[in-house]
N, C-alpha and C. Protein backbone atom coordinates (compact mmCIF):
# COMPACT_ATOMS: atom_id res chain seq x y z
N UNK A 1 -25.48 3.68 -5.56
CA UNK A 1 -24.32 3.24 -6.33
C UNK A 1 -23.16 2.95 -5.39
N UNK A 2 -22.18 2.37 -5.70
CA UNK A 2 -20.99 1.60 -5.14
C UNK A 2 -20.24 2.59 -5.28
N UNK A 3 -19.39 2.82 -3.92
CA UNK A 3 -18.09 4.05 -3.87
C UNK A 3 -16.97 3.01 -4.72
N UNK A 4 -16.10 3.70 -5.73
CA UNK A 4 -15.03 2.71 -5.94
C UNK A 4 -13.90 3.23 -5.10
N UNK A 5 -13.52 1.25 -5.02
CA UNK A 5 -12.76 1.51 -3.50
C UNK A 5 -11.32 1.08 -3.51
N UNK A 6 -11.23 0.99 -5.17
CA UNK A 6 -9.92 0.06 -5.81
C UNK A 6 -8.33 1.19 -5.58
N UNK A 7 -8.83 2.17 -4.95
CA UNK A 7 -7.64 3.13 -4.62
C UNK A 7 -7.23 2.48 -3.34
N UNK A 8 -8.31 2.14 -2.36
CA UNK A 8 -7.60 1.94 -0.74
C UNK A 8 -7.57 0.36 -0.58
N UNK A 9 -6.38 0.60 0.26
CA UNK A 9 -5.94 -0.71 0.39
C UNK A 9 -6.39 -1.46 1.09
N UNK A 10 -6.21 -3.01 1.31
CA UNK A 10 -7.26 -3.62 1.71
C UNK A 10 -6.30 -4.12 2.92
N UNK A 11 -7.11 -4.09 4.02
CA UNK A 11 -6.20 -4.45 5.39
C UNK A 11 -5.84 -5.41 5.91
N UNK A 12 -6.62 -6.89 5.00
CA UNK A 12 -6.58 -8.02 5.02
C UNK A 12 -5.47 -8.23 4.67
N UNK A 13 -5.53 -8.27 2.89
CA UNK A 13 -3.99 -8.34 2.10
C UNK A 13 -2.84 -8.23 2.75
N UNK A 14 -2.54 -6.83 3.39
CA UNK A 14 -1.56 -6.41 3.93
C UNK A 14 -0.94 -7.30 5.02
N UNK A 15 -2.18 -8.36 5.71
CA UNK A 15 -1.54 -9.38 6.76
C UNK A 15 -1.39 -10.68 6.12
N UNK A 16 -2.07 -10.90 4.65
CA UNK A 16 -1.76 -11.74 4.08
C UNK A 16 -3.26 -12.90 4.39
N UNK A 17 -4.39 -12.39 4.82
CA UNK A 17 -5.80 -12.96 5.41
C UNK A 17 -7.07 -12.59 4.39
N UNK A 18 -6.78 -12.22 3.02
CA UNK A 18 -8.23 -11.65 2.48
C UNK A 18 -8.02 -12.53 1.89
N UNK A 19 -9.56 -12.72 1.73
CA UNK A 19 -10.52 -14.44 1.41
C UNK A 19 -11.02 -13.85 -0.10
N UNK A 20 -11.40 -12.51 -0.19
CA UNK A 20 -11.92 -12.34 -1.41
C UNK A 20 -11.80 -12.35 -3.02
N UNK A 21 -10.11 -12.42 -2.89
CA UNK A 21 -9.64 -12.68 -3.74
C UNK A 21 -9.21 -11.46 -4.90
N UNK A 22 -9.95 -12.00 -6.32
CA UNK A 22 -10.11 -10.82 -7.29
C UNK A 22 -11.48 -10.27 -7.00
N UNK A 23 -12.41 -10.76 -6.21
CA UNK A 23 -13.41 -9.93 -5.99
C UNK A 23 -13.40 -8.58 -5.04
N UNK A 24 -12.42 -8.94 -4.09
CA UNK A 24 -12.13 -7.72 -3.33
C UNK A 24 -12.38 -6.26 -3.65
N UNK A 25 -13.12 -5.51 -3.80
CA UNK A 25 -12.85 -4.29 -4.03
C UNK A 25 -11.79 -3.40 -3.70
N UNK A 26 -11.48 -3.85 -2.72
CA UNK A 26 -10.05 -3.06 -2.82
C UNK A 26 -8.54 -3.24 -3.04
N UNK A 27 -7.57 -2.07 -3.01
CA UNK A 27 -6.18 -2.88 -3.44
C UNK A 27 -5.45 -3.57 -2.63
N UNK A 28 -5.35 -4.71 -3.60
CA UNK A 28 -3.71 -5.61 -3.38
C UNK A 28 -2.47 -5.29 -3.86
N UNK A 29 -2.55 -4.12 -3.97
CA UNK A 29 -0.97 -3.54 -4.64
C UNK A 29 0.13 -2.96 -4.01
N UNK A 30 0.76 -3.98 -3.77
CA UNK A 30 2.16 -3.45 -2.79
C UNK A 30 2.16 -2.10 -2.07
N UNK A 31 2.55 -1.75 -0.93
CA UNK A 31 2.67 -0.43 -0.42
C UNK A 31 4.29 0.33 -1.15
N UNK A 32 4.28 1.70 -1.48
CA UNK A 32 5.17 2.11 -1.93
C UNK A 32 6.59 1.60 -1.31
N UNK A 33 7.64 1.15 -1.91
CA UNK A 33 8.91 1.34 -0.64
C UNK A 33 9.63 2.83 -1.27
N UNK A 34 10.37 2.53 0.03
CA UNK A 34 11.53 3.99 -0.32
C UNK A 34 12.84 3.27 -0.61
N UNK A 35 12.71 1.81 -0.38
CA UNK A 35 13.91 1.15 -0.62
C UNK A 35 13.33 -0.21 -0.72
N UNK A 36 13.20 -0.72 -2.06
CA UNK A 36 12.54 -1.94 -2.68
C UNK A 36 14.09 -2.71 -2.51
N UNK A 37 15.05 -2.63 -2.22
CA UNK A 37 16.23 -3.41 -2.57
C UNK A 37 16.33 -4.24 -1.52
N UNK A 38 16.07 -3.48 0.08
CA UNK A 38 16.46 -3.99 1.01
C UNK A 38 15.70 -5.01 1.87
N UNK A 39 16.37 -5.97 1.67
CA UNK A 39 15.72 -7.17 2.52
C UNK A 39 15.27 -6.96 3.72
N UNK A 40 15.76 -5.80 4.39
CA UNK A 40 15.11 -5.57 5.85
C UNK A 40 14.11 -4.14 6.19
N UNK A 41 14.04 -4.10 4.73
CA UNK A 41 12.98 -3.54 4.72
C UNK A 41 11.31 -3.41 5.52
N UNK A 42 11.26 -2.78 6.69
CA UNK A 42 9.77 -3.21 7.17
C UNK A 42 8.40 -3.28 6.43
N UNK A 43 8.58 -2.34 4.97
CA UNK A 43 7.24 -2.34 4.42
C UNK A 43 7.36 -3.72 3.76
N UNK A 44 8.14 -4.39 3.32
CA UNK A 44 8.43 -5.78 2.65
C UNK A 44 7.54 -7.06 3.22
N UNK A 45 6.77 -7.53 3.07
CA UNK A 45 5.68 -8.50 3.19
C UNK A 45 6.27 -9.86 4.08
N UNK A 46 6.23 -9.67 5.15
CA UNK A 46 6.89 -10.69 6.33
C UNK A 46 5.91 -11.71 5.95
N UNK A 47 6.59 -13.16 6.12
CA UNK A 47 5.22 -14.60 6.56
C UNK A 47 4.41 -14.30 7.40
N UNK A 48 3.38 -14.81 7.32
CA UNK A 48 2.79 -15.28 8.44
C UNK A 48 2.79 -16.35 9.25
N UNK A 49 2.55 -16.03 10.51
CA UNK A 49 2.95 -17.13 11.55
C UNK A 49 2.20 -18.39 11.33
N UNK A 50 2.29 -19.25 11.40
CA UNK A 50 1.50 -20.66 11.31
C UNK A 50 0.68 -20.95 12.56
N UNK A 51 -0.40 -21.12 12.06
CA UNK A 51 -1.41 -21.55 13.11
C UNK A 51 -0.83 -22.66 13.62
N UNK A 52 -0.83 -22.72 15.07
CA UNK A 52 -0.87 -24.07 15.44
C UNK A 52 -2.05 -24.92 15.94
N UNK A 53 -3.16 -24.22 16.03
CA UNK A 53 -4.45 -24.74 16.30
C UNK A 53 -4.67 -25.75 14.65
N UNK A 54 -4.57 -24.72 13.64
CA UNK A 54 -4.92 -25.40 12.39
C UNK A 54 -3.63 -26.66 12.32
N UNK A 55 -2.69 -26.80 12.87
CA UNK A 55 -1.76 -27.85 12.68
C UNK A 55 -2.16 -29.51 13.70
N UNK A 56 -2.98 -28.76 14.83
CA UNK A 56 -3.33 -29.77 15.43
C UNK A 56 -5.14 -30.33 15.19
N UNK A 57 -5.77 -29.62 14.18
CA UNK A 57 -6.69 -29.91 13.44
C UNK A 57 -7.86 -29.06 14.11
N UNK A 58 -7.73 -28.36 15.03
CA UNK A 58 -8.58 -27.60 15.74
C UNK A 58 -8.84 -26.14 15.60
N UNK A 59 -8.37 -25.69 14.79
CA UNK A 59 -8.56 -23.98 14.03
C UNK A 59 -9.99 -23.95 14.11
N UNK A 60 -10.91 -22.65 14.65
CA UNK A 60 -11.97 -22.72 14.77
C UNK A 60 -12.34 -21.68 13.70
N UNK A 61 -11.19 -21.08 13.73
CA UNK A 61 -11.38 -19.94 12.28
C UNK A 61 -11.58 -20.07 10.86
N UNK A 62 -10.91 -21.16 10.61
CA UNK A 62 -11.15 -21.78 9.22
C UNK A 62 -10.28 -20.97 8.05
N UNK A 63 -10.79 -20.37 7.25
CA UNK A 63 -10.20 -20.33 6.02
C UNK A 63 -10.03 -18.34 6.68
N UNK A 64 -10.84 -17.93 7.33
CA UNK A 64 -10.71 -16.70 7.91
C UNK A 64 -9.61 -16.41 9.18
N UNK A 65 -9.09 -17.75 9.43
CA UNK A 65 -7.60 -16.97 10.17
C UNK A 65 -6.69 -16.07 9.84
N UNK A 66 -6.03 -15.44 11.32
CA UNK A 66 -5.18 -14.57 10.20
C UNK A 66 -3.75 -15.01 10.54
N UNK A 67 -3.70 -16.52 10.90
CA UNK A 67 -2.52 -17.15 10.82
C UNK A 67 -2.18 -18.14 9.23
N UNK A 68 -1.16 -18.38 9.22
CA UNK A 68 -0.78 -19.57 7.73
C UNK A 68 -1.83 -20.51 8.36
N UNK A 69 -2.26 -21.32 7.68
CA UNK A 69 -2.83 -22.93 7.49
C UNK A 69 -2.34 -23.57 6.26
N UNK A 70 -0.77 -23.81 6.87
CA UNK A 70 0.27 -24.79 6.44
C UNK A 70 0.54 -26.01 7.29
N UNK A 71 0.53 -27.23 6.84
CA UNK A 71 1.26 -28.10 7.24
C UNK A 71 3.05 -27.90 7.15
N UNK A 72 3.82 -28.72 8.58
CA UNK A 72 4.94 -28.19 8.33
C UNK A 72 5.69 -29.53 7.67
């Protein structure tokens, strides 16, 4: 049988890189803050950096980077 795993968080999410979606078994649910107000907050969900490999069409990672694959 399957451990349920919907308590621990998923380490992808947290960089903003899980592919799995709603299938994921584990959580996507915000980390607690001690201060949800403050914009400079470190637990607060920073961008991610933009690939520049994927900008010059050469990302070898694909949909599994753990950079943005944004056009700017």
């Amino acid at each position: 049988t399957a451990k349920d795993l919907s308590h621990v968080p998923c380490k992808f999410y947290r960089v903003g890189s899980c592919t799995a979606g709603l299938s994921c078994p584990f959580s996507h649910a915000p980390p607690p803050s001690r201060n949800p107000q403050d914009p400079n907050n470190p637990q607060t969900p920073q961008p991610k950096d933009v690939c520049a490999w994927f900008v010059k069409g050469t990302c070898k990672f694909g949909h599994k980077c753990a950079l943005a694959h944004v056009l700017p």
